[in-house]
N, C-alpha and C. Protein backbone atom coordinates (compact mmCIF):
# COMPACT_ATOMS: atom_id res chain seq x y z
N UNK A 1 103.31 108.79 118.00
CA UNK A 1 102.59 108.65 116.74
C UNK A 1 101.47 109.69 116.72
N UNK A 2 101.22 110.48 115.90
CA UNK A 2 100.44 111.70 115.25
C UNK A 2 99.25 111.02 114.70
N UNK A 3 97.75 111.49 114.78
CA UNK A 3 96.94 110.52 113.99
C UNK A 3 96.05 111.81 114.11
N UNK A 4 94.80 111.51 113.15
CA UNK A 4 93.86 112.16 112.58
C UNK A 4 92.57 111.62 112.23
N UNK A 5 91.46 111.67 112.89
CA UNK A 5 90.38 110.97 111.83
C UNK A 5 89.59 112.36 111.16
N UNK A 6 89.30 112.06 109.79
CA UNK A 6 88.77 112.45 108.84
C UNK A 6 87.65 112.23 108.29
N UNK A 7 86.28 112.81 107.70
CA UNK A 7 85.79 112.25 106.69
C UNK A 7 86.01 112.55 105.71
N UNK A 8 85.66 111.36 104.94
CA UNK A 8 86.11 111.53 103.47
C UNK A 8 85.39 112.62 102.65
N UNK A 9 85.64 113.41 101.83
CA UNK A 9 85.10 114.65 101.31
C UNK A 9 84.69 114.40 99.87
N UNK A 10 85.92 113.30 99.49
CA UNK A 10 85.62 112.76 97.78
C UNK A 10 84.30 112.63 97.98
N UNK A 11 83.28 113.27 96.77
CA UNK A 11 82.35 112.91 96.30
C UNK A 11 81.80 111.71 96.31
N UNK A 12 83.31 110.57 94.82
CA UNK A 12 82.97 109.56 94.83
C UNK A 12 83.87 108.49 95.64
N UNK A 13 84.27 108.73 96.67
CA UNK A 13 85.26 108.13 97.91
C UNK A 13 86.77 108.47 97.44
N UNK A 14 86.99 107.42 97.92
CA UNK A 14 88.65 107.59 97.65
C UNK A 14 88.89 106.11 95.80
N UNK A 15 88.83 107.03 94.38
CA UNK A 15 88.82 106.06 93.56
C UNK A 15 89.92 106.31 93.21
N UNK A 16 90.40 106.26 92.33
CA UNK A 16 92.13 105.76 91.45
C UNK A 16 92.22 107.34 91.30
N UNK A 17 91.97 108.35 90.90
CA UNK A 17 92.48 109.59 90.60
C UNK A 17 93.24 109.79 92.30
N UNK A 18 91.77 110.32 93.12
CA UNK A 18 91.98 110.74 94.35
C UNK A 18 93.52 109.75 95.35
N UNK A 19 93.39 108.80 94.63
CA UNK A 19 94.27 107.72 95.62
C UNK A 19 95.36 107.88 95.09
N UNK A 20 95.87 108.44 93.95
CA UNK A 20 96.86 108.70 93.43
C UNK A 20 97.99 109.42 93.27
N UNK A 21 96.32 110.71 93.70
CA UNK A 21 97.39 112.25 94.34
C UNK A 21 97.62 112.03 95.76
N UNK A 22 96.89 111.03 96.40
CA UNK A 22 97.55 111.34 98.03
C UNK A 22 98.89 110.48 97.87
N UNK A 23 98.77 109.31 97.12
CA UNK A 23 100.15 108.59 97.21
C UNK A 23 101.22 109.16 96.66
N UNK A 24 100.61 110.20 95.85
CA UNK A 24 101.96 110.72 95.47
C UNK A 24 102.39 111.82 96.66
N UNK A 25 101.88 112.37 97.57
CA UNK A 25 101.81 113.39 98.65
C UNK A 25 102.68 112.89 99.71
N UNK A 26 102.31 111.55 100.00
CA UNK A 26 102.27 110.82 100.80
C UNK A 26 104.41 110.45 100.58
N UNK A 27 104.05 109.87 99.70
CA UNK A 27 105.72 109.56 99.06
C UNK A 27 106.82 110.86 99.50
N UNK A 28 106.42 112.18 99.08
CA UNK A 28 107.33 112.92 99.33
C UNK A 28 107.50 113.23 100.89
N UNK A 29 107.34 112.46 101.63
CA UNK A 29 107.49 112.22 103.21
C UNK A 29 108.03 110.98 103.28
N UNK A 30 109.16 111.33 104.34
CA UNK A 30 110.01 110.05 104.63
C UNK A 30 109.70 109.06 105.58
N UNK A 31 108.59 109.46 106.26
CA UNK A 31 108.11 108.80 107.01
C UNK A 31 107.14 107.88 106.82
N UNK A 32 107.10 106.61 107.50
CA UNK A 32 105.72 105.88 107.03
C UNK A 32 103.96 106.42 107.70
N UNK A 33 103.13 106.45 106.68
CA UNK A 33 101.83 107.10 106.64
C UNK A 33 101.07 106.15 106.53
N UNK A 34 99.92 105.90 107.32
CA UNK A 34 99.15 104.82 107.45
C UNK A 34 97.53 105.45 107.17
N UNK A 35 96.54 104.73 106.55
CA UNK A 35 95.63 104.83 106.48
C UNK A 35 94.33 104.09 107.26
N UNK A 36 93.38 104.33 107.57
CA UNK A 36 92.87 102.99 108.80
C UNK A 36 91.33 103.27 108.92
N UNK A 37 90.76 102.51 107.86
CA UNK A 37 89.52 102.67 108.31
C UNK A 37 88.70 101.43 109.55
N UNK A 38 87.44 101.64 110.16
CA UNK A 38 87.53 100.63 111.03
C UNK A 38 87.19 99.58 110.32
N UNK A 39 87.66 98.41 111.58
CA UNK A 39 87.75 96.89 110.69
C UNK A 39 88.62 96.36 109.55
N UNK A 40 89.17 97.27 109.56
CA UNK A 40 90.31 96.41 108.21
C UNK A 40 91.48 97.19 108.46
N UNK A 41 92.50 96.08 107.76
CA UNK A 41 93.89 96.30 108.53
C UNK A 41 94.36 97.77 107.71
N UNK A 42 95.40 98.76 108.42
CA UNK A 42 95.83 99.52 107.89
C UNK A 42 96.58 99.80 106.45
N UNK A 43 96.20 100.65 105.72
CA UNK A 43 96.88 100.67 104.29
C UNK A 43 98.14 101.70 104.52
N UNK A 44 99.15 101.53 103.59
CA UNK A 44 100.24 102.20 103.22
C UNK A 44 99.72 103.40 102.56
N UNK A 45 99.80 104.84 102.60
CA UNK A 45 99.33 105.98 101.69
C UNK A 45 100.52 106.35 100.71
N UNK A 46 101.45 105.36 100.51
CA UNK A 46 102.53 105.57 99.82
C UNK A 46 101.71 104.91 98.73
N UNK A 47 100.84 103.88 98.53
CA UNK A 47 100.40 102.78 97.70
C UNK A 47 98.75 103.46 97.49
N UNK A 48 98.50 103.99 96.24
CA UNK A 48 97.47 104.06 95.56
C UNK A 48 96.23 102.92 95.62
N UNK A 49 96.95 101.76 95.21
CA UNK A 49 96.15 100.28 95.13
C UNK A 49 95.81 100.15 96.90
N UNK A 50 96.46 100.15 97.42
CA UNK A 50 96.36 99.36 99.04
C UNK A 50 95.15 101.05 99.61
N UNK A 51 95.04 101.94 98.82
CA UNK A 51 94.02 103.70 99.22
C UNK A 51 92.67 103.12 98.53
N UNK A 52 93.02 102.65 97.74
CA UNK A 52 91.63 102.16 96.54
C UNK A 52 91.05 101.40 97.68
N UNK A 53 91.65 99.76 98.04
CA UNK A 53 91.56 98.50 98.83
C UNK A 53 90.69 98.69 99.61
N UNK A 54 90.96 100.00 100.82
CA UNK A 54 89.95 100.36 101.56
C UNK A 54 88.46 100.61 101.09
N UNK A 55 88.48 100.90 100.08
CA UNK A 55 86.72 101.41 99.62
C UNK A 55 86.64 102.10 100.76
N UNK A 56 86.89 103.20 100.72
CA UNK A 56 86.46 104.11 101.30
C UNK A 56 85.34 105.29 100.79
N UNK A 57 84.15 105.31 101.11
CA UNK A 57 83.22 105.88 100.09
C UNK A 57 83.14 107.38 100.89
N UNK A 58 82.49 108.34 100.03
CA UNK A 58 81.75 109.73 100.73
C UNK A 58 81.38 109.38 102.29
N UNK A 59 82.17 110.65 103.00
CA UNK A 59 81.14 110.53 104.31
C UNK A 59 81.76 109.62 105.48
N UNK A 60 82.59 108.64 105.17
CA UNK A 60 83.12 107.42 105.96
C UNK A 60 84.85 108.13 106.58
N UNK A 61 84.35 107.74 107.89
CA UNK A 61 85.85 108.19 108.81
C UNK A 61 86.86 107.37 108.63
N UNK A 62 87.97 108.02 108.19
CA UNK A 62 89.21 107.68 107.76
C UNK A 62 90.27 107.89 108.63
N UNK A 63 91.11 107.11 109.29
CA UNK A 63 92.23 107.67 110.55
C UNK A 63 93.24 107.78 109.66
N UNK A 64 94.25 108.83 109.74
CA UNK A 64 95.57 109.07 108.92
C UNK A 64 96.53 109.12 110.17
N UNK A 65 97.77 107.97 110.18
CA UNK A 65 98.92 108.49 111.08
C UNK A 65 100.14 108.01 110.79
N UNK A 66 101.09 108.57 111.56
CA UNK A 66 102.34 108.82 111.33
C UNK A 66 103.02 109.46 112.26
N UNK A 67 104.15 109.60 112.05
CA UNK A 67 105.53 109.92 113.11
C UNK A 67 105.83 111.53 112.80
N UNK A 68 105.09 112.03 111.93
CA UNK A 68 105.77 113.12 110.68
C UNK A 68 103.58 114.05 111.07
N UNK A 69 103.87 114.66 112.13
CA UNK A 69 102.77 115.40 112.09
C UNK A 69 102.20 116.37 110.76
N UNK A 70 103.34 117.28 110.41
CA UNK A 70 102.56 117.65 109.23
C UNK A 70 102.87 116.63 107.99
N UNK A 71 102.77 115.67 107.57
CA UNK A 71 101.90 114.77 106.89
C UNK A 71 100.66 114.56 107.48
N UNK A 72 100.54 113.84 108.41
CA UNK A 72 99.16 113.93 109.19
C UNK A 72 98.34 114.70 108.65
N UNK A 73 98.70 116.01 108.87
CA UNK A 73 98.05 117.25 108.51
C UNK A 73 97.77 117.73 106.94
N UNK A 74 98.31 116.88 106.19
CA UNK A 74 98.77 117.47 104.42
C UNK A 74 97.78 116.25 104.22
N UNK A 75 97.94 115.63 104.74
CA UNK A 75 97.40 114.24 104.18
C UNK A 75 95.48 114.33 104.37
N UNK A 76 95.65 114.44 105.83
CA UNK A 76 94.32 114.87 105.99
C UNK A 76 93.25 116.04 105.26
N UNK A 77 93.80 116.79 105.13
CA UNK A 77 92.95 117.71 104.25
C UNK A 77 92.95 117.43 102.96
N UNK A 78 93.87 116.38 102.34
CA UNK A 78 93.58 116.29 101.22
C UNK A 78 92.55 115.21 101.04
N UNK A 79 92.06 114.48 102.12
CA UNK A 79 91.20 113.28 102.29
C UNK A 79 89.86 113.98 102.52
N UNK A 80 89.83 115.32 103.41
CA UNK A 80 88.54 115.91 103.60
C UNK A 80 88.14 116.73 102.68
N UNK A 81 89.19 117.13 101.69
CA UNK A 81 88.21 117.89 100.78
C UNK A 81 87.90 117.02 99.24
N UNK A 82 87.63 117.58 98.65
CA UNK A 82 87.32 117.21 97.06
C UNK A 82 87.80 117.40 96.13
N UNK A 83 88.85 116.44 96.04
CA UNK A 83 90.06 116.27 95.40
C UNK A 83 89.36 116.50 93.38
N UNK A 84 88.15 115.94 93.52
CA UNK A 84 87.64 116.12 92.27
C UNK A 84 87.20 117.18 91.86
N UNK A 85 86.84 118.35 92.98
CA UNK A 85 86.39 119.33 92.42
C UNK A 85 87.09 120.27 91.05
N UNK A 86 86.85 120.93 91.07
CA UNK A 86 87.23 122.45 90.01
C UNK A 86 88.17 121.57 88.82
């Protein structure tokens, strides 16, 4: 298993836009992609709602993993940067 911790880069965390484009990222990988912040159980990154769930705000370490390293890797940078920008 491939894993990653991240901080979050969203501005305003991970809200319904940002959670939307990773689930859709996330989907075009056949593999299952897990999200994991500490203390609460892991989310699906296939699932927008279960990316929201976490409240994951600015600044807060996010673990991304999977079987499928570059997801890991696609996934993660799209969590560290600012999906809202430009």
């Amino acid at each position: 298993m491939n894993s990653k911790t991240v901080t979050v880069g969203l501005a305003a965390g991970l809200h319904a836009r940002p959670a939307a484009l990773i689930a859709q990222a996330a989907a075009a990988y056949e593999d299952e992609i897990t999200l994991t912040l500490a203390g609460k159980d892991p989310a699906d990154a296939n699932s927008s709602l279960m990316i929201m769930m976490l409240g994951a705000g600015h600044g807060t370490p996010i673990t991304i993993a999977s079987d499928n390293h570059p997801a890991v890797e696609a996934i993660s940078a799209m969590i560290g940067s600012d999906l809202d920008a430009g």
